[in-house]
N, C-alpha and C. Protein backbone atom coordinates (compact mmCIF):
# COMPACT_ATOMS: atom_id res chain seq x y z
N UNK A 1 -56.23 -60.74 -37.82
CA UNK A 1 -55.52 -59.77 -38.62
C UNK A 1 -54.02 -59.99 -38.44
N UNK A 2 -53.25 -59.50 -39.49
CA UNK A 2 -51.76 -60.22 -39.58
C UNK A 2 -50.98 -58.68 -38.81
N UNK A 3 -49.92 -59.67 -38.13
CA UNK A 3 -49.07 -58.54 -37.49
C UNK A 3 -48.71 -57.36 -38.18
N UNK A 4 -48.58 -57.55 -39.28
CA UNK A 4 -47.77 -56.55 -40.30
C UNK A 4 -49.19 -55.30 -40.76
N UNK A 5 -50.73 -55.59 -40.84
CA UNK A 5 -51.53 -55.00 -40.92
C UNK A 5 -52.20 -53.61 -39.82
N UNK A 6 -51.37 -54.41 -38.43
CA UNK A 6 -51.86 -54.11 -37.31
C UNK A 6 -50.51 -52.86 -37.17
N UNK A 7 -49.68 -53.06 -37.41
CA UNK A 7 -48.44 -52.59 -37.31
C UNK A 7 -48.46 -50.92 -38.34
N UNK A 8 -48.99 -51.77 -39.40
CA UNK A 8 -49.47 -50.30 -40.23
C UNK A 8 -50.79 -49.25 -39.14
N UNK A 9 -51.56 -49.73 -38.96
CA UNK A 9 -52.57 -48.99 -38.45
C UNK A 9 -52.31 -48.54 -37.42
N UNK A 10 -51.40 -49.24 -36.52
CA UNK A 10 -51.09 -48.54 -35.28
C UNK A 10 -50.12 -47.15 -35.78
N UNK A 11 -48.78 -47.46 -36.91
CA UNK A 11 -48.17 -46.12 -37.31
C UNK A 11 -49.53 -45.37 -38.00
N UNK A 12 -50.25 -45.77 -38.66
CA UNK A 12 -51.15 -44.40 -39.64
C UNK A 12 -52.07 -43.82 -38.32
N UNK A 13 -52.41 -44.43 -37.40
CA UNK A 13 -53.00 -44.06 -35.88
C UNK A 13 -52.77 -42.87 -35.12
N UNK A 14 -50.69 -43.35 -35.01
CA UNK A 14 -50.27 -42.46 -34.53
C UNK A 14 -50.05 -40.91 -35.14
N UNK A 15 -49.77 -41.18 -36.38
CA UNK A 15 -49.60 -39.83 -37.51
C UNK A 15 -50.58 -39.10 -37.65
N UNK A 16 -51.83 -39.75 -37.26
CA UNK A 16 -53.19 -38.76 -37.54
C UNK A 16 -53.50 -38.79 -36.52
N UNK A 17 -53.04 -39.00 -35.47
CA UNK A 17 -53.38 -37.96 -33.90
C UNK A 17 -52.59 -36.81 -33.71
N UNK A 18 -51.17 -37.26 -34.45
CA UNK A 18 -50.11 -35.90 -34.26
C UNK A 18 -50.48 -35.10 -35.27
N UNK A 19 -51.09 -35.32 -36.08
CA UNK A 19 -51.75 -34.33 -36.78
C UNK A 19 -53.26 -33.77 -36.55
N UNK A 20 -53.66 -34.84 -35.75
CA UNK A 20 -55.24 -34.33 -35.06
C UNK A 20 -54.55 -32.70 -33.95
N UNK A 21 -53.89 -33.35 -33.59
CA UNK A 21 -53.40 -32.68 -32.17
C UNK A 21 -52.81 -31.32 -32.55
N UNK A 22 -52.12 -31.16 -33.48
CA UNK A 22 -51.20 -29.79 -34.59
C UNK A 22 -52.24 -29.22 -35.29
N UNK A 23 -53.64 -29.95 -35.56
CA UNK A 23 -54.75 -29.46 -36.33
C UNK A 23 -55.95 -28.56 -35.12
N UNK A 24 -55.60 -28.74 -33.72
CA UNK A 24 -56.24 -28.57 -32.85
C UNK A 24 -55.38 -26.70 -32.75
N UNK A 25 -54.41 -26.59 -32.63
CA UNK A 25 -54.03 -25.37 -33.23
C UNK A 25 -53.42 -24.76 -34.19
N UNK A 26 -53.51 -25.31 -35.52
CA UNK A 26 -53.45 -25.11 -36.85
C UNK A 26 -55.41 -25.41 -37.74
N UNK A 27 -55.48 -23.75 -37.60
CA UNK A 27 -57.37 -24.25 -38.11
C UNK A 27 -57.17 -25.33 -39.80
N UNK A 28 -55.78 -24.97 -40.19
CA UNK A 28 -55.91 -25.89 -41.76
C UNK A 28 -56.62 -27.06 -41.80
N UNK A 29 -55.48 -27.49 -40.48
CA UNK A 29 -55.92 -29.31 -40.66
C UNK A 29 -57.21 -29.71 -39.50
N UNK A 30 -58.12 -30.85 -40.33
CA UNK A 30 -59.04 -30.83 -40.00
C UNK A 30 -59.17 -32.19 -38.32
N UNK A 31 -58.90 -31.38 -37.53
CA UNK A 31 -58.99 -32.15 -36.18
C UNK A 31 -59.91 -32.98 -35.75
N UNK A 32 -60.97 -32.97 -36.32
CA UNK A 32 -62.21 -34.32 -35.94
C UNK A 32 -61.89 -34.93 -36.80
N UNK A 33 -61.92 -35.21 -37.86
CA UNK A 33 -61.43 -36.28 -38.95
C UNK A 33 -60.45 -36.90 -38.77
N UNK A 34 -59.17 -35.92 -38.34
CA UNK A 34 -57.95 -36.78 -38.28
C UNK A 34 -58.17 -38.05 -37.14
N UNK A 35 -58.36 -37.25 -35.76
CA UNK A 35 -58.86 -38.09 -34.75
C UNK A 35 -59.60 -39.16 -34.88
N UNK A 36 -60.68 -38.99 -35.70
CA UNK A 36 -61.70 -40.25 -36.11
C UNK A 36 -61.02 -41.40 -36.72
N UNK A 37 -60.03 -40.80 -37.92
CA UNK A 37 -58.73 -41.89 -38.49
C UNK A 37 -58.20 -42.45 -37.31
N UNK A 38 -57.59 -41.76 -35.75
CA UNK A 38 -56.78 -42.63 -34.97
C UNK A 38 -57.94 -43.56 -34.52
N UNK A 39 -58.91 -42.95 -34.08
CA UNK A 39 -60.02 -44.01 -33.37
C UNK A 39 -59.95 -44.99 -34.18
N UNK A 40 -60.58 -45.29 -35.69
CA UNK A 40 -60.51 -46.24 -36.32
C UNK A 40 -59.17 -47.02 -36.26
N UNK A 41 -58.25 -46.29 -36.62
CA UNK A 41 -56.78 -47.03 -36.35
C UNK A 41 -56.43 -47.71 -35.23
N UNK A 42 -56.38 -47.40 -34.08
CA UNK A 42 -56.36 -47.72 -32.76
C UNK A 42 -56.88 -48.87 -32.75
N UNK A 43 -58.63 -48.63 -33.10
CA UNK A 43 -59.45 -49.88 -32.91
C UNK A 43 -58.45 -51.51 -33.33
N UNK A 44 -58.47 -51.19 -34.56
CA UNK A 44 -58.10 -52.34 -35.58
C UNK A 44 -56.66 -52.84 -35.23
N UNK A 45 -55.84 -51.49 -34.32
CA UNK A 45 -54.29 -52.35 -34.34
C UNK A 45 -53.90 -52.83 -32.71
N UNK A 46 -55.15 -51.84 -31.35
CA UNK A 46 -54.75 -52.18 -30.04
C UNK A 46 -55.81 -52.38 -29.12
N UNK A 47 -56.26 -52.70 -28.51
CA UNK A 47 -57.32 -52.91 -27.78
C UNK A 47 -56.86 -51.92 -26.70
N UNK A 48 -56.05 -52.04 -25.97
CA UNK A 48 -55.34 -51.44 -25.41
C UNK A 48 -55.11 -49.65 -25.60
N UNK A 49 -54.55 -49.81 -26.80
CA UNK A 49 -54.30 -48.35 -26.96
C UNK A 49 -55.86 -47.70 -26.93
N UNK A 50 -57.02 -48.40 -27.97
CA UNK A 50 -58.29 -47.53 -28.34
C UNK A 50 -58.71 -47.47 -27.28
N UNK A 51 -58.96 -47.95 -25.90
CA UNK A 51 -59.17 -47.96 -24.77
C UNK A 51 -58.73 -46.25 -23.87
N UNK A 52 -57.22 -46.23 -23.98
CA UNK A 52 -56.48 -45.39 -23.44
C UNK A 52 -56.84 -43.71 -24.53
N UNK A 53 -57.02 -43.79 -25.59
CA UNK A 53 -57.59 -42.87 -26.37
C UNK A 53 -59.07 -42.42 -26.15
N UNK A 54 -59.54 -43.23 -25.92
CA UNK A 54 -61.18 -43.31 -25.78
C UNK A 54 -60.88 -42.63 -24.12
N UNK A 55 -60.75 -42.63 -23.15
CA UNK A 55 -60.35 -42.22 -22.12
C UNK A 55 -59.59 -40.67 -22.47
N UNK A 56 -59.36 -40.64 -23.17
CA UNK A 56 -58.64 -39.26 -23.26
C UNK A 56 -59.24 -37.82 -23.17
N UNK A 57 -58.84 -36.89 -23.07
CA UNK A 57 -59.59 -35.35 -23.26
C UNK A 57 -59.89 -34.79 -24.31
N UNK A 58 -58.50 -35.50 -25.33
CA UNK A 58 -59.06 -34.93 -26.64
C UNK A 58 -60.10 -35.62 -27.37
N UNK A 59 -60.38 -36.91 -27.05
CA UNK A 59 -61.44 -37.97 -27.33
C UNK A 59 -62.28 -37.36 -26.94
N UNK A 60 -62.77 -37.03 -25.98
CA UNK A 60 -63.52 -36.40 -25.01
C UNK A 60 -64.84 -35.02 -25.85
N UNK A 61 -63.68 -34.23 -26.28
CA UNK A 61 -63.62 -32.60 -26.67
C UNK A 61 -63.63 -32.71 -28.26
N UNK A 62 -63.62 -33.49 -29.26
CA UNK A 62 -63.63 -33.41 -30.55
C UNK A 62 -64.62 -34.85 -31.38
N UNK A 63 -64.29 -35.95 -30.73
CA UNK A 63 -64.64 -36.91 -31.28
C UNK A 63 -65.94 -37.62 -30.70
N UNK A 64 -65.80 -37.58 -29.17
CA UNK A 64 -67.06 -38.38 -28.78
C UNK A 64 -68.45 -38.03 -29.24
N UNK A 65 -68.81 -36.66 -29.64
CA UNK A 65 -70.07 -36.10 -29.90
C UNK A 65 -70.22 -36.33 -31.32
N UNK A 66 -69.61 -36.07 -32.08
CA UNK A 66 -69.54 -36.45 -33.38
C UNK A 66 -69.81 -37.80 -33.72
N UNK A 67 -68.77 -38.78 -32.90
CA UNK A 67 -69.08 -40.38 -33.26
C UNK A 67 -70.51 -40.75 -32.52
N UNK A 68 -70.93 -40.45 -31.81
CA UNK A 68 -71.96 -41.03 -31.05
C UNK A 68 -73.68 -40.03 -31.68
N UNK A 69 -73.25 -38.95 -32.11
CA UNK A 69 -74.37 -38.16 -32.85
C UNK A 69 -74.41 -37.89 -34.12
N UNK A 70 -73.16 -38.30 -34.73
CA UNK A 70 -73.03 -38.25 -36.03
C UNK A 70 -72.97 -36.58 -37.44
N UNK A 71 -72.68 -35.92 -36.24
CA UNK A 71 -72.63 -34.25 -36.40
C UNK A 71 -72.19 -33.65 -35.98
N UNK A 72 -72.30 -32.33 -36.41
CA UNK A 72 -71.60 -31.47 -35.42
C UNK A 72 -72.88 -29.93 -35.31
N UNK A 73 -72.84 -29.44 -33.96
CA UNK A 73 -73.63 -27.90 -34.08
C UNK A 73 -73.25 -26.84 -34.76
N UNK A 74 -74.11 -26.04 -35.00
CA UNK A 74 -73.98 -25.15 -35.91
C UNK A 74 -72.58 -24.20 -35.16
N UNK A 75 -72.59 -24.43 -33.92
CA UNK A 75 -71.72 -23.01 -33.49
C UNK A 75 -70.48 -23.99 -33.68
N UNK A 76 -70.06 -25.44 -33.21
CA UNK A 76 -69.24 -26.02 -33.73
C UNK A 76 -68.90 -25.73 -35.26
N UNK A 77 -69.62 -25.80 -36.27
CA UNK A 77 -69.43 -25.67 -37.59
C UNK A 77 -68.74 -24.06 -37.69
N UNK A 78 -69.08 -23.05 -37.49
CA UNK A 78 -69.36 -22.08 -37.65
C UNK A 78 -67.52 -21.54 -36.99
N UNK A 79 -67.54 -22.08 -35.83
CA UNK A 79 -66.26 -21.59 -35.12
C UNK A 79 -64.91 -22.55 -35.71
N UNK A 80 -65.19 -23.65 -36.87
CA UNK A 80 -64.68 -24.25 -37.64
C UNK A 80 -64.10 -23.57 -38.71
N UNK A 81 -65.56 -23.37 -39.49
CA UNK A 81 -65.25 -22.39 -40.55
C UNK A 81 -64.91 -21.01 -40.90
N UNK A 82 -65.28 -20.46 -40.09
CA UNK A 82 -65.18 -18.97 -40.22
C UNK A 82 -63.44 -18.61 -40.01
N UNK A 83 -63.15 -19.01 -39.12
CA UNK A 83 -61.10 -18.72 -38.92
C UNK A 83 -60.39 -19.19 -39.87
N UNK A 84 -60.88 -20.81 -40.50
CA UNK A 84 -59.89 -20.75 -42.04
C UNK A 84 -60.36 -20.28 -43.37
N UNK A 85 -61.86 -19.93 -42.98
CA UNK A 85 -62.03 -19.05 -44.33
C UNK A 85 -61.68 -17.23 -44.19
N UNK A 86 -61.14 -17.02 -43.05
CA UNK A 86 -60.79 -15.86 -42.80
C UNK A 86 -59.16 -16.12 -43.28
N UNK A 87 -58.13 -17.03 -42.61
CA UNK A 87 -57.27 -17.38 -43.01
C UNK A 87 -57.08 -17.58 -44.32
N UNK A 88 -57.69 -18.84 -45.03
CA UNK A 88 -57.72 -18.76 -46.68
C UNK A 88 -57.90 -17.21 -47.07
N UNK A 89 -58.72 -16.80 -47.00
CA UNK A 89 -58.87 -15.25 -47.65
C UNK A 89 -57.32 -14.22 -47.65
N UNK A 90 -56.40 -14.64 -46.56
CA UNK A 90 -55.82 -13.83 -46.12
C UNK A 90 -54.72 -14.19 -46.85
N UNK A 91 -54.66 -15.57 -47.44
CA UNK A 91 -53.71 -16.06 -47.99
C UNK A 91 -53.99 -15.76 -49.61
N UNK A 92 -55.24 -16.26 -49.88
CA UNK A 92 -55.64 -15.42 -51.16
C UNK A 92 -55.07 -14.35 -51.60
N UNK A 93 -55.50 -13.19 -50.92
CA UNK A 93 -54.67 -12.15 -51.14
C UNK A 93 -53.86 -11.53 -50.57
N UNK A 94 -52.70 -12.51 -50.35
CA UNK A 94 -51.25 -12.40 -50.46
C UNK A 94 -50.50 -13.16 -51.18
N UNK A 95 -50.62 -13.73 -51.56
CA UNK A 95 -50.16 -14.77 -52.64
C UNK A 95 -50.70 -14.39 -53.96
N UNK A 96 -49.52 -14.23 -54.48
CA UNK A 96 -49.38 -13.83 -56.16
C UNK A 96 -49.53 -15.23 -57.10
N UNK A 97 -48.98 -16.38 -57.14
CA UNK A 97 -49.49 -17.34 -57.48
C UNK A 97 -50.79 -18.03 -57.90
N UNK A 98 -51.33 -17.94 -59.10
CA UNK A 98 -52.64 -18.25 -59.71
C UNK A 98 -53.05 -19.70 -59.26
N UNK A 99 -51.82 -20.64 -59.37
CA UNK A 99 -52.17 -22.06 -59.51
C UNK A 99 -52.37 -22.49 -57.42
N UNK A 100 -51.40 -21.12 -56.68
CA UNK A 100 -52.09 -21.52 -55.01
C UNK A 100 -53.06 -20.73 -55.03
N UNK A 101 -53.99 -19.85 -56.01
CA UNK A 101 -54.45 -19.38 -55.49
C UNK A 101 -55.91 -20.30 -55.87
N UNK A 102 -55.77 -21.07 -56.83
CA UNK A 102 -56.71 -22.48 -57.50
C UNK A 102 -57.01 -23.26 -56.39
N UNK A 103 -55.68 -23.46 -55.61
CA UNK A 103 -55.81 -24.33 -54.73
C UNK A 103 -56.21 -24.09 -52.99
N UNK A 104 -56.26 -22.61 -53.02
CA UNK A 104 -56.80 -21.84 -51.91
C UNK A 104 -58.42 -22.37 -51.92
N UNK A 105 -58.82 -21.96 -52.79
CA UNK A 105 -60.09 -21.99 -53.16
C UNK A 105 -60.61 -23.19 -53.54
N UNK A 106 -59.94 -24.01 -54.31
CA UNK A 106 -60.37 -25.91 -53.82
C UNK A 106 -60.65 -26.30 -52.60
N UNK A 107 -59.67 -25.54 -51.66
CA UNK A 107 -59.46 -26.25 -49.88
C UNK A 107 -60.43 -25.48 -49.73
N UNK A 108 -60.85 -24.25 -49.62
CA UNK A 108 -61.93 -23.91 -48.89
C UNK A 108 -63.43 -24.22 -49.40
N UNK A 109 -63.39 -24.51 -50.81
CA UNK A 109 -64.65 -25.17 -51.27
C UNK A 109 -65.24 -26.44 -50.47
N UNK A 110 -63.59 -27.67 -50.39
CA UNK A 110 -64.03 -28.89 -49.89
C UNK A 110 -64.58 -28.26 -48.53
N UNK A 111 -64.30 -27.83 -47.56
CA UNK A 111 -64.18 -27.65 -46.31
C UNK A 111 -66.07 -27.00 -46.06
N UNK A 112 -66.28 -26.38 -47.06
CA UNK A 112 -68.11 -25.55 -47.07
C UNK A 112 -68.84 -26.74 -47.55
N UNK A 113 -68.24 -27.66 -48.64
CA UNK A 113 -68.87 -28.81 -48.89
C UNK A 113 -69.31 -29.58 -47.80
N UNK A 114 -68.20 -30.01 -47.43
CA UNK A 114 -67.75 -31.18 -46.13
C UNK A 114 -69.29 -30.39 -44.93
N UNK A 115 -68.99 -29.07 -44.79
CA UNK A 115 -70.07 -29.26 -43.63
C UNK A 115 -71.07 -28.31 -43.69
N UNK A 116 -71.41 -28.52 -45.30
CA UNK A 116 -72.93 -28.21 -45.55
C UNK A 116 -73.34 -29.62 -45.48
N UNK A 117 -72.93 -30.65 -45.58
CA UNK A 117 -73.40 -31.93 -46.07
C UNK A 117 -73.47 -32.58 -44.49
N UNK A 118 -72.58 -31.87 -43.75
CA UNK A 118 -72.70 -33.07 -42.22
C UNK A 118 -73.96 -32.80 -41.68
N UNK A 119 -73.81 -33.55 -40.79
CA UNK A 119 -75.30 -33.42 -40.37
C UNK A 119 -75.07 -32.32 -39.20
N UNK A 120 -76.34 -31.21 -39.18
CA UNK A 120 -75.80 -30.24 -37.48
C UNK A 120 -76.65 -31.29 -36.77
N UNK A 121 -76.15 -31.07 -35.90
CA UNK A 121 -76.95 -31.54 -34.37
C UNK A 121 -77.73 -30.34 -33.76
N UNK A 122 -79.15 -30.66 -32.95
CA UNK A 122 -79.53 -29.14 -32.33
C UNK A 122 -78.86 -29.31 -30.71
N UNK A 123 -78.49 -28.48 -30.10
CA UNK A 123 -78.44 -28.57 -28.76
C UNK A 123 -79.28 -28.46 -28.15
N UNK A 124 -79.50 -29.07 -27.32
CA UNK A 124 -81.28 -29.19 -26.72
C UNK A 124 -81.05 -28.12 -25.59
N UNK A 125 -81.94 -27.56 -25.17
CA UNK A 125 -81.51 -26.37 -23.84
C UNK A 125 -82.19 -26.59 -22.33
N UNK A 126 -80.90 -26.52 -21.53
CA UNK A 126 -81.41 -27.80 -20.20
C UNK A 126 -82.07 -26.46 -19.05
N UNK A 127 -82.62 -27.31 -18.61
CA UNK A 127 -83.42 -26.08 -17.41
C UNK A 127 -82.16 -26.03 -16.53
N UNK A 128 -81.96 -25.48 -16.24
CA UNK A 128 -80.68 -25.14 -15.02
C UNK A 128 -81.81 -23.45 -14.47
């Protein structure tokens, strides 16, 4: 891969972790996705860096269960959705604007789409 390719992915890497990371307390933006973009990014631009990410907490706490199970649990989903569709709502009606209020309701459509369609995972329940 050419320096100049690697160079992009390492900046689009970094931008969607600082936005994974701002999405981790901003419910808007969507924090496993973004993260999944750095993983992929990382991969392709550092050996090094995806290494040091993969090692990380937030790797750890958002991405590893998802990449390795390919889902997320219902209480994951649920503690996802419910705060920005409480948020969207709140913005709904406060906002006088027809054309944000089009677009309130686009974002929260994609977002019920997005994870009616993922897959849940069950949590299996351990004898302790």
């Amino acid at each position: 891969m050419s320096i100049v390719k690697k160079v992009l992915f390492l900046i689009l890497g970094i931008i969607s972790l600082i936005l994974g990371i701002i999405g981790i307390f901003l419910p808007l933006l969507p924090t496993t996705p973004l993260l999944l973009l750095t993983s992929f990014c990382f991969l392709k631009s550092s050996d090094r860096l995806n290494e040091k990410f993969m090692q990380s907490k937030i790797y750890e706490k958002y991405v590893k269960k998802f990449k390795e199970q390919g889902g997320m649990t219902l209480k994951a989903k649920l503690t996802l959705t419910i705060p920005v569709s409480l948020l969207l709502l709140f913005m709904f009606i406060t906002i006088d604007s027809s054309i944000m209020r089009m677009i309130i309701v686009i974002m929260w459509l994609a977002k019920v789409i997005v994870f009616t369609k993922m897959k849940t995972i069950r949590v299996e329940a351990s004898n302790v």
